[in-house]
PDB file of N, CA and C in Angstrom:
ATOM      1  N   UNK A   1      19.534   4.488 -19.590  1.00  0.00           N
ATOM      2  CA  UNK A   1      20.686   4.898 -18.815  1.00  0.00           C
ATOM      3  C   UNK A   1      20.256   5.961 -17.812  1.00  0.00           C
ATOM      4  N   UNK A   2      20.933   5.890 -16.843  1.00  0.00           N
ATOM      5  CA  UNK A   2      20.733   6.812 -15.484  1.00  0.00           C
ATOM      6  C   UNK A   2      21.380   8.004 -16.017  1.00  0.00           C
ATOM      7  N   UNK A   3      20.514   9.283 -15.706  1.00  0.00           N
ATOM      8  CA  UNK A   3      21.159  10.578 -15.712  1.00  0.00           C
ATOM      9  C   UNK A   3      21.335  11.452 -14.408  1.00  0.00           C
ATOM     10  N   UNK A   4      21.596  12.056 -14.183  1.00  0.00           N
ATOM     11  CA  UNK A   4      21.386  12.797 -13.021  1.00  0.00           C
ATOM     12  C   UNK A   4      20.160  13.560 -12.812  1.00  0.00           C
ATOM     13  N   UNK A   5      19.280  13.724 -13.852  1.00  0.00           N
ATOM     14  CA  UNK A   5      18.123  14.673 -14.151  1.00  0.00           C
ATOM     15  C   UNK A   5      17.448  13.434 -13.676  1.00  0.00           C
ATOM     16  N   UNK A   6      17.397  11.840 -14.146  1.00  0.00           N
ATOM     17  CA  UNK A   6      16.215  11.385 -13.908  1.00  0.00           C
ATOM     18  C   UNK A   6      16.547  10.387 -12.646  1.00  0.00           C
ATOM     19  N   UNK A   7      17.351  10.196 -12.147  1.00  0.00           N
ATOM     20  CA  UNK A   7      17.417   9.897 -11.438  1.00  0.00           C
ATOM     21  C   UNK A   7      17.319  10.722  -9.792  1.00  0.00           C
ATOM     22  N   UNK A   8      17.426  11.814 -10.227  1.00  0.00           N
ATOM     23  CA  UNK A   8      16.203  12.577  -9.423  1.00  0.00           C
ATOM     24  C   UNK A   8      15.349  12.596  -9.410  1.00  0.00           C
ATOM     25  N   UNK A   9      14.444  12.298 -10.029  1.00  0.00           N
ATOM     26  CA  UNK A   9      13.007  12.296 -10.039  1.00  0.00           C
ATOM     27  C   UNK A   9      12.342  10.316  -9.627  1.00  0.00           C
ATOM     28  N   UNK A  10      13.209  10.098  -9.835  1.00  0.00           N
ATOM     29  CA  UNK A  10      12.634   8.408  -9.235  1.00  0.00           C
ATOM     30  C   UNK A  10      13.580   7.982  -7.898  1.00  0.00           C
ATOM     31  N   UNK A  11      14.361   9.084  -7.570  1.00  0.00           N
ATOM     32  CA  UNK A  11      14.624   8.569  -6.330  1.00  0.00           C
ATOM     33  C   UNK A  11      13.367   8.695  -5.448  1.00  0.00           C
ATOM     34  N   UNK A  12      13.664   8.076  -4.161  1.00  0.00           N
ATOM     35  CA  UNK A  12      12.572   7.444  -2.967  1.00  0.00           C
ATOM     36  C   UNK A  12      12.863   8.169  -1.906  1.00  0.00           C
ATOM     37  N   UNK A  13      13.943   9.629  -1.022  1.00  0.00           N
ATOM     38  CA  UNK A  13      13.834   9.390   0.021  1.00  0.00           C
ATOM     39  C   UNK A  13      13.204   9.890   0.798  1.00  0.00           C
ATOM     40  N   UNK A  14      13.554   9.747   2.465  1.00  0.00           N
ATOM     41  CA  UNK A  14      12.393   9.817   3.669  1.00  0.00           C
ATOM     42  C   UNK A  14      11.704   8.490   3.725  1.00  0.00           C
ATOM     43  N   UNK A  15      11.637   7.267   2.685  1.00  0.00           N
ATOM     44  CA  UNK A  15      10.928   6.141   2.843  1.00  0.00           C
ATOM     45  C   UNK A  15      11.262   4.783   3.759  1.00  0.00           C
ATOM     46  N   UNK A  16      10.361   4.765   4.346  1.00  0.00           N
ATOM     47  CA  UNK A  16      11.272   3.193   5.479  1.00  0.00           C
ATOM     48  C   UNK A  16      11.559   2.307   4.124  1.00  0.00           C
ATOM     49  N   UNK A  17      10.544   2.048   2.951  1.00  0.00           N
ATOM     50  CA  UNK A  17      11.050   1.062   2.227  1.00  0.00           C
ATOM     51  C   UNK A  17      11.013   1.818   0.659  1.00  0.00           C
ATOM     52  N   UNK A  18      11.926   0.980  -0.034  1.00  0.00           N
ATOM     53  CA  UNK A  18      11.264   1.610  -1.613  1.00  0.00           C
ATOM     54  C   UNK A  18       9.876   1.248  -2.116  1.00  0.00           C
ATOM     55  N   UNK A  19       8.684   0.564  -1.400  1.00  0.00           N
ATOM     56  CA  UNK A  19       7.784   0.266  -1.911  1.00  0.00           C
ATOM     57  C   UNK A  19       6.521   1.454  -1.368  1.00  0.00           C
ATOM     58  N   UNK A  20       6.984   1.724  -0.106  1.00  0.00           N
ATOM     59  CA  UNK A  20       6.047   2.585   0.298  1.00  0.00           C
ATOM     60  C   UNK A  20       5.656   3.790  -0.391  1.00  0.00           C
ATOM     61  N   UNK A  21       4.460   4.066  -0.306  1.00  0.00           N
ATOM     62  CA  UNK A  21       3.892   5.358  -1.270  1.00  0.00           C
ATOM     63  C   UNK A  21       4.585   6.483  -0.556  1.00  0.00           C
ATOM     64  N   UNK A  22       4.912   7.930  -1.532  1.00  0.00           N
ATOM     65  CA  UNK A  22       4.783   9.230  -1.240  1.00  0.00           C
ATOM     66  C   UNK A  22       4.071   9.783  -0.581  1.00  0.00           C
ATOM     67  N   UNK A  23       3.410  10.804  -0.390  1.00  0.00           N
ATOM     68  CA  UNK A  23       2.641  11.900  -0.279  1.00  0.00           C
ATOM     69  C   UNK A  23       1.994  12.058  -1.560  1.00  0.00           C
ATOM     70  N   UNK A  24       2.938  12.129  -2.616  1.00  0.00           N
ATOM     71  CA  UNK A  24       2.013  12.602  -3.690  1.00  0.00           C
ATOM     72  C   UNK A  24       1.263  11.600  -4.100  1.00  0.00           C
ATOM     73  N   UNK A  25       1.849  10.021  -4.266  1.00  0.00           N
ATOM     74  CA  UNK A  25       1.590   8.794  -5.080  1.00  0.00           C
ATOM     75  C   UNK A  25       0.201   8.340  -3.830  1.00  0.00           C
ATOM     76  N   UNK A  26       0.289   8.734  -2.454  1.00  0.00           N
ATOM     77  CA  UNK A  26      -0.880   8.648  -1.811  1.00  0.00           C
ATOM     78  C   UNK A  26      -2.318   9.496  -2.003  1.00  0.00           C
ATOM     79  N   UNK A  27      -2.233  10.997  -2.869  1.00  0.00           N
ATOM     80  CA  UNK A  27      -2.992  11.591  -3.162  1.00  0.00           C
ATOM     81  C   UNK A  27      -3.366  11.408  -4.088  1.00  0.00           C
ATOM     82  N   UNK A  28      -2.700  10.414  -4.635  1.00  0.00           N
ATOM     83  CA  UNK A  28      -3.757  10.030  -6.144  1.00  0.00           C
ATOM     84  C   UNK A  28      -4.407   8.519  -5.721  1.00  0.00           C
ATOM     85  N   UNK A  29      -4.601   7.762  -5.134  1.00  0.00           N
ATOM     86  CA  UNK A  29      -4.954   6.674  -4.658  1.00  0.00           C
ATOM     87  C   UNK A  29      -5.789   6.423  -3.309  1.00  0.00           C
ATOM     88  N   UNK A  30      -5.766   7.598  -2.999  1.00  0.00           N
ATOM     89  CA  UNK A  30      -6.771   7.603  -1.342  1.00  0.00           C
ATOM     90  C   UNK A  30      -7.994   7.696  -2.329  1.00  0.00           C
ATOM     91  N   UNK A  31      -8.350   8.391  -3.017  1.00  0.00           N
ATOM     92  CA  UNK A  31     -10.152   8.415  -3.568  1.00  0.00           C
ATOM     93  C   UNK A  31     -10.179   7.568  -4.310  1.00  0.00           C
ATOM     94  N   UNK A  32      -9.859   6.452  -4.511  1.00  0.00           N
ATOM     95  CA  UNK A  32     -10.168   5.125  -4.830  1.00  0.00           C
ATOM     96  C   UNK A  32     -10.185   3.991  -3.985  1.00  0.00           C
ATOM     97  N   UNK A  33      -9.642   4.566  -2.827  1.00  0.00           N
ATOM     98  CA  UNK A  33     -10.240   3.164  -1.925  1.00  0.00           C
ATOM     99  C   UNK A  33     -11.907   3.495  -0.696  1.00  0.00           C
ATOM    100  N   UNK A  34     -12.204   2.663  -1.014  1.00  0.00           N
ATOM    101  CA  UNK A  34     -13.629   2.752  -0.661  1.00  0.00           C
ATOM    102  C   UNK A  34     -13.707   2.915   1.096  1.00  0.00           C
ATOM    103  N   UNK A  35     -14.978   3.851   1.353  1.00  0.00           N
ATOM    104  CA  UNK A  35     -14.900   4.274   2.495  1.00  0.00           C
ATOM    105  C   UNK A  35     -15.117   2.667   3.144  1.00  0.00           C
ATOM    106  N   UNK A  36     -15.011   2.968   5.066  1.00  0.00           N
ATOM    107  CA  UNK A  36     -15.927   1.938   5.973  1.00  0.00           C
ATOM    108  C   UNK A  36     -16.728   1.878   5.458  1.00  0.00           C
ATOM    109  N   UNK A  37     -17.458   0.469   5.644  1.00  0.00           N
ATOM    110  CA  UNK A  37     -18.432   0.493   5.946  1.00  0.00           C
ATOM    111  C   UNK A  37     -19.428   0.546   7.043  1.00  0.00           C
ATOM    112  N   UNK A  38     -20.358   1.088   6.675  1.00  0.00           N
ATOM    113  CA  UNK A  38     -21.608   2.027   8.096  1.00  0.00           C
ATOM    114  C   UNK A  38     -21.761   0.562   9.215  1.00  0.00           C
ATOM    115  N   UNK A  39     -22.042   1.301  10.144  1.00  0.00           N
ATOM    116  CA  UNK A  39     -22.263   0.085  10.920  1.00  0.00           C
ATOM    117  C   UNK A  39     -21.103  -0.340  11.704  1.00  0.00           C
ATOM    118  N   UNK A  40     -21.406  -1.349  12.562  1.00  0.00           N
ATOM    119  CA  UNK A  40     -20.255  -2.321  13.115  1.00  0.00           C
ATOM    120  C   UNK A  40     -19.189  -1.452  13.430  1.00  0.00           C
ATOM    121  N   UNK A  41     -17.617  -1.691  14.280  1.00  0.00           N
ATOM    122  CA  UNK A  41     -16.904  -1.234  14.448  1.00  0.00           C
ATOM    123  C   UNK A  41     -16.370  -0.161  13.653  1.00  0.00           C
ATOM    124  N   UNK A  42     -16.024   1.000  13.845  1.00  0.00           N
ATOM    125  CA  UNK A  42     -15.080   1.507  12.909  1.00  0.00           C
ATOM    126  C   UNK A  42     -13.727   1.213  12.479  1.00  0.00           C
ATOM    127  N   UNK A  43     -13.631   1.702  11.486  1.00  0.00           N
ATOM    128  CA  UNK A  43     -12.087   1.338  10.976  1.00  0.00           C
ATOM    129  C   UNK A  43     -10.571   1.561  11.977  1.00  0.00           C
ATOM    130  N   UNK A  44      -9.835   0.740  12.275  1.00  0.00           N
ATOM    131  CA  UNK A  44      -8.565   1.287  12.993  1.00  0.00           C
ATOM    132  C   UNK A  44      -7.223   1.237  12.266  1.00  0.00           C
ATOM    133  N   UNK A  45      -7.492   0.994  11.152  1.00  0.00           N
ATOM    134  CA  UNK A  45      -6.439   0.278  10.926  1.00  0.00           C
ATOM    135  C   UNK A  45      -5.931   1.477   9.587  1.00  0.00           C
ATOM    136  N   UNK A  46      -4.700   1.810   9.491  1.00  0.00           N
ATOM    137  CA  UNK A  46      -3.924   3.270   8.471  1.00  0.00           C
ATOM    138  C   UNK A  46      -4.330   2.278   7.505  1.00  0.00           C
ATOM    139  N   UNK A  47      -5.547   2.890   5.884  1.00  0.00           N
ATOM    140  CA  UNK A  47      -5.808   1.983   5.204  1.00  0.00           C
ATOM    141  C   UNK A  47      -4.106   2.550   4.004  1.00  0.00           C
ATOM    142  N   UNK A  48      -3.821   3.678   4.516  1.00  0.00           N
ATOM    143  CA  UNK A  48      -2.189   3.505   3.660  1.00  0.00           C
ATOM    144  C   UNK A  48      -1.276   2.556   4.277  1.00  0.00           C
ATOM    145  N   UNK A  49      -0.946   2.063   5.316  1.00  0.00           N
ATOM    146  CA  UNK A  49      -0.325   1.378   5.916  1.00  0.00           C
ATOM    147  C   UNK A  49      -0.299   0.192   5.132  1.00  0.00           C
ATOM    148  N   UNK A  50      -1.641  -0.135   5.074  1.00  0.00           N
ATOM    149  CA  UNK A  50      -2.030  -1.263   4.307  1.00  0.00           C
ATOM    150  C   UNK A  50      -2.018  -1.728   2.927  1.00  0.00           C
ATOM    151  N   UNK A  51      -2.018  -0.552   2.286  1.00  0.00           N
ATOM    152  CA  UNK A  51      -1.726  -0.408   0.831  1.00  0.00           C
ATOM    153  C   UNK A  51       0.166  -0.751   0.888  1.00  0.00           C
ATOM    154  N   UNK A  52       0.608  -0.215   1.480  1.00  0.00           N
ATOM    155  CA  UNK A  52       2.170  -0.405   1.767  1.00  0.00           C
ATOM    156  C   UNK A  52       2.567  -1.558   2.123  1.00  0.00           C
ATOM    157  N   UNK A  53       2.140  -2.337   2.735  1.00  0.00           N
ATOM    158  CA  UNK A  53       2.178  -3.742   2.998  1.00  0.00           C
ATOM    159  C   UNK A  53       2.050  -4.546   2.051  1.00  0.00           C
ATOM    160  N   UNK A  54       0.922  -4.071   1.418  1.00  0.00           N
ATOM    161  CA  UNK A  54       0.794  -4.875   0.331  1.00  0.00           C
ATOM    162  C   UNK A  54       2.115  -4.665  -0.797  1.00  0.00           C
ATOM    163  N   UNK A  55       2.032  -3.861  -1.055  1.00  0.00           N
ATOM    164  CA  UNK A  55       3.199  -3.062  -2.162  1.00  0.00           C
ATOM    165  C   UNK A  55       4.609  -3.753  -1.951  1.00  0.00           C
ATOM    166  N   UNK A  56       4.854  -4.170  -0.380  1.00  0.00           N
ATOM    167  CA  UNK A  56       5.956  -4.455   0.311  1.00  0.00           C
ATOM    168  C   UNK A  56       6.080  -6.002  -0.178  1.00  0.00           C
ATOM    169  N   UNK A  57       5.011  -6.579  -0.315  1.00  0.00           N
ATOM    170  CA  UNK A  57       5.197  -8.488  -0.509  1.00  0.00           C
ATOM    171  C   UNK A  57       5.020  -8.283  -2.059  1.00  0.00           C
ATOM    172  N   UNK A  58       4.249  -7.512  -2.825  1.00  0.00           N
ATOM    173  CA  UNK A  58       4.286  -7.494  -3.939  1.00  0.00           C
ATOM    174  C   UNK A  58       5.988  -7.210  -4.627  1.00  0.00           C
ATOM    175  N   UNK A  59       6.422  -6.108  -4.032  1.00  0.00           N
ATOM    176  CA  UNK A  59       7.829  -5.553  -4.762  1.00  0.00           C
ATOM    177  C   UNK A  59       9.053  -6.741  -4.155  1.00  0.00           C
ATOM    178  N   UNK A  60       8.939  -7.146  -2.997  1.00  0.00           N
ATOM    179  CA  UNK A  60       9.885  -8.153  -2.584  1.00  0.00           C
ATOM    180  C   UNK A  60       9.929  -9.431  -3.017  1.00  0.00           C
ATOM    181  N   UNK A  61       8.786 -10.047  -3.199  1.00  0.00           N
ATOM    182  CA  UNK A  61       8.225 -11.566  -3.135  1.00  0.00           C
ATOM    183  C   UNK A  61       8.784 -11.874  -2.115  1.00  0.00           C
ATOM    184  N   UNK A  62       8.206 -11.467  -0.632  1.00  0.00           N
ATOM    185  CA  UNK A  62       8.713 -12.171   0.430  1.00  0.00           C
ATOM    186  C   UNK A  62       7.160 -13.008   0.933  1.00  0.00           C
ATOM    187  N   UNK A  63       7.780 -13.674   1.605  1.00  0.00           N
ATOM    188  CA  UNK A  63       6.856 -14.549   2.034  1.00  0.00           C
ATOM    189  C   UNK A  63       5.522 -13.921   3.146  1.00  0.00           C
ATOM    190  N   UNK A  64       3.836 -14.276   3.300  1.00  0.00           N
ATOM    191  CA  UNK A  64       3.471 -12.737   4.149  1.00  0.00           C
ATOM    192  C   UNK A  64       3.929 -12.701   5.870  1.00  0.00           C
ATOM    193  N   UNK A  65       4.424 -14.678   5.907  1.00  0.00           N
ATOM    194  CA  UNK A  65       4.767 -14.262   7.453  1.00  0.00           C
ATOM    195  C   UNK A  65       6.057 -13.747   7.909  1.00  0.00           C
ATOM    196  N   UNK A  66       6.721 -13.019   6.595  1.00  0.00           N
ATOM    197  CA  UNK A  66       7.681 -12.175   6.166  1.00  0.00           C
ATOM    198  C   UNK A  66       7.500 -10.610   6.655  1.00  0.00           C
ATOM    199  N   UNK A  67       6.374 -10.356   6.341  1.00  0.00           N
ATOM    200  CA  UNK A  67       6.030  -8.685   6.174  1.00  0.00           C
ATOM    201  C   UNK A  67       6.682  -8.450   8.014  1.00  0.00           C
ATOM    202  N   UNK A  68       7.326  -7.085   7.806  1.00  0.00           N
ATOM    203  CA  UNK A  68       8.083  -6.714   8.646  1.00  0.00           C
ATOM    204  C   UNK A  68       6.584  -6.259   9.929  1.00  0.00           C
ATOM    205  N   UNK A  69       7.396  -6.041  11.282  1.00  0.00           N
ATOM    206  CA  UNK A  69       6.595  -6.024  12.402  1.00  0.00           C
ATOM    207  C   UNK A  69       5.930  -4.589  12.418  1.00  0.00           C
ATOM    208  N   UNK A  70       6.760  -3.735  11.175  1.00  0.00           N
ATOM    209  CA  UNK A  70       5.876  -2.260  11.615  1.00  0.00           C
ATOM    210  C   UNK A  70       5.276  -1.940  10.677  1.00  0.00           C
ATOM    211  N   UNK A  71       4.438  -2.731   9.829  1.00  0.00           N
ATOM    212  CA  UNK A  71       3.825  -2.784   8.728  1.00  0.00           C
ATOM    213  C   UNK A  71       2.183  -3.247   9.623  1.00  0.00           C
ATOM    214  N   UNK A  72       1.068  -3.190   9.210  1.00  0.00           N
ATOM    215  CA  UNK A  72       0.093  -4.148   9.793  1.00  0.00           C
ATOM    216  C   UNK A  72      -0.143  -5.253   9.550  1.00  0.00           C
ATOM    217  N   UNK A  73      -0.654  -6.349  10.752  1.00  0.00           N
ATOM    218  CA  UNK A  73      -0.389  -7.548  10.933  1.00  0.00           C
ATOM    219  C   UNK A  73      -0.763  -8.401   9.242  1.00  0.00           C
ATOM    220  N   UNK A  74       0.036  -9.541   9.059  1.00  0.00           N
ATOM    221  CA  UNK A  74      -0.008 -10.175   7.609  1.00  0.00           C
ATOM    222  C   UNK A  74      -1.826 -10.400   7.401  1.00  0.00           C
ATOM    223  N   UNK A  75      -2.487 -10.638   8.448  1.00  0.00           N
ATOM    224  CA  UNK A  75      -3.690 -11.483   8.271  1.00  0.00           C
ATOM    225  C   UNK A  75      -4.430  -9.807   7.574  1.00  0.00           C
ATOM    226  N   UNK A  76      -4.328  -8.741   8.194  1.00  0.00           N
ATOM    227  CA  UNK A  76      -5.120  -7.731   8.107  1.00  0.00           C
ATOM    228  C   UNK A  76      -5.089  -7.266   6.652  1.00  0.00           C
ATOM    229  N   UNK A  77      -3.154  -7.643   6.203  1.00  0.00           N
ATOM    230  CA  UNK A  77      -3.103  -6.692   4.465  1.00  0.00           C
ATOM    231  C   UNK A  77      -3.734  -7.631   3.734  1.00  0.00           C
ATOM    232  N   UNK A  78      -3.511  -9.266   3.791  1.00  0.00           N
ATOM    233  CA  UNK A  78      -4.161 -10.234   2.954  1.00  0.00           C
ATOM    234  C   UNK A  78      -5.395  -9.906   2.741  1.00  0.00           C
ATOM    235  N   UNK A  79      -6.292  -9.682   4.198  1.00  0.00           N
ATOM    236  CA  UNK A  79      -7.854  -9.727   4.044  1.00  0.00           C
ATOM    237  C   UNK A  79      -8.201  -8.083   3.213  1.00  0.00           C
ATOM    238  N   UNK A  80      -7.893  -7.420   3.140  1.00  0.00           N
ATOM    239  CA  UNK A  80      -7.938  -5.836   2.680  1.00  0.00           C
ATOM    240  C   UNK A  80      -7.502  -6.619   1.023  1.00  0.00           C
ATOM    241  N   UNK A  81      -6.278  -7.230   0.497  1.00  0.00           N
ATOM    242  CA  UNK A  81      -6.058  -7.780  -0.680  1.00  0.00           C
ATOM    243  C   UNK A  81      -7.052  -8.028  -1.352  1.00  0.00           C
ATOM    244  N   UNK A  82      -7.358  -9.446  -0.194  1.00  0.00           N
ATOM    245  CA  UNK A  82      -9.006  -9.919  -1.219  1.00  0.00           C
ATOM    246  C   UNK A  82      -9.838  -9.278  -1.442  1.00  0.00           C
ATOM    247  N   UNK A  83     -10.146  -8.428  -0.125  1.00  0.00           N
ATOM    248  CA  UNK A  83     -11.443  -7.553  -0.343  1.00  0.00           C
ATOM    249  C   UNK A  83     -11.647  -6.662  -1.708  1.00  0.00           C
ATOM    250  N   UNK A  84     -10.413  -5.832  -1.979  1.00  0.00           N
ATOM    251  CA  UNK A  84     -10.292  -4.991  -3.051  1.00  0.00           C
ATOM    252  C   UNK A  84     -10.187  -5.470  -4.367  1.00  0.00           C
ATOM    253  N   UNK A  85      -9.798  -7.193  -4.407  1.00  0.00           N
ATOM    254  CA  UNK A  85      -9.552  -7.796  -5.355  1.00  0.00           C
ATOM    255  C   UNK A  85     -11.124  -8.077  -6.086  1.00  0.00           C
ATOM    256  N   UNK A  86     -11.965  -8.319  -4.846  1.00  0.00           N
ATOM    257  CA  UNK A  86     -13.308  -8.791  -5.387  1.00  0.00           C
ATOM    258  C   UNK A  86     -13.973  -7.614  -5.217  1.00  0.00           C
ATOM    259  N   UNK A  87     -13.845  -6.453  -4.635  1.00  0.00           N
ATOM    260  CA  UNK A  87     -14.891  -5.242  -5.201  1.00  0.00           C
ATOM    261  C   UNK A  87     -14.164  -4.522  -6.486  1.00  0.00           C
ATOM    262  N   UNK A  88     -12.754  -4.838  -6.996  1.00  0.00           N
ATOM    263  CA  UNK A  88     -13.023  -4.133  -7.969  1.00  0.00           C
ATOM    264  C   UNK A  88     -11.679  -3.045  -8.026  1.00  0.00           C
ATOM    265  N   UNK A  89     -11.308  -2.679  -6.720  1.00  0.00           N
ATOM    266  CA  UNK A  89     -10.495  -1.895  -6.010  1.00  0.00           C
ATOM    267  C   UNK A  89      -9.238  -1.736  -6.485  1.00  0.00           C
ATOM    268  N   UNK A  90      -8.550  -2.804  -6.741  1.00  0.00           N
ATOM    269  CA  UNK A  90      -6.928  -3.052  -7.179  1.00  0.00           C
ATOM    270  C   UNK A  90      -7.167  -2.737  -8.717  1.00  0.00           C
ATOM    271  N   UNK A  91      -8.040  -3.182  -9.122  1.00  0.00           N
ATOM    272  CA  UNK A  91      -7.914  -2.696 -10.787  1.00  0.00           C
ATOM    273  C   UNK A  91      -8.224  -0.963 -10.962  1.00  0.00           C
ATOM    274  N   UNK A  92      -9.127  -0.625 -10.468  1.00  0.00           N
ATOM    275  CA  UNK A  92      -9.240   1.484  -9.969  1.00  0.00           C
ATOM    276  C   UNK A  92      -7.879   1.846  -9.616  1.00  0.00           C
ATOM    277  N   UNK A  93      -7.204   1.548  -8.854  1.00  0.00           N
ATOM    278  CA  UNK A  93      -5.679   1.770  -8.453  1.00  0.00           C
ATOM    279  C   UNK A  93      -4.986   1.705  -9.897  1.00  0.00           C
ATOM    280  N   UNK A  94      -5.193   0.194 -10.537  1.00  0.00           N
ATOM    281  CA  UNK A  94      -3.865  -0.099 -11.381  1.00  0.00           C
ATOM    282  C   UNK A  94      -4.193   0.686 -12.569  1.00  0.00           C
TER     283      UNK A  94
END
């Protein structure tokens, strides 16, 4: 049952969505995602942005050519998905 005590503490606001991370829930999860790698272009892309995107098709089950326009593009969170899926990444998070 909802109290007023705890339902302060799991409210969300300031968030464009309820899936998007905090401040705080981002400071525990930035030193687990793995730097660039050396070489080749640098990174452009908010790798929280991307974590949020993901979070966003995960908590909705929307479809990815769903993911809203101010999120980063569907192709970019998928490929970041796999990547973390096969180094290892999403399970350090979970």
């Amino acid at each position: 049952m909802w109290t007023t005590e705890t339902r302060r503490v799991y409210e969300r606001p300031g968030l464009r969505y309820p899936s998007d991370l905090t401040d705080e829930e981002w400071a525990l999860v930035e030193p687990l995602i793995p730097p660039a790698k050396r070489g080749g272009r640098q990174r452009t892309v908010d790798v929280r942005e991307v974590l949020n995107g993901v979070f966003y098709v995960l908590m909705t089950g929307c479809q990815w050519r769903a993911l809203p326009k101010d999120l980063p593009p569907r192709s970019t969170v998928h490929e970041y998905l796999g990547l973390w899926e096969w180094d290892g990444t999403l399970a350090r998070i979970h």
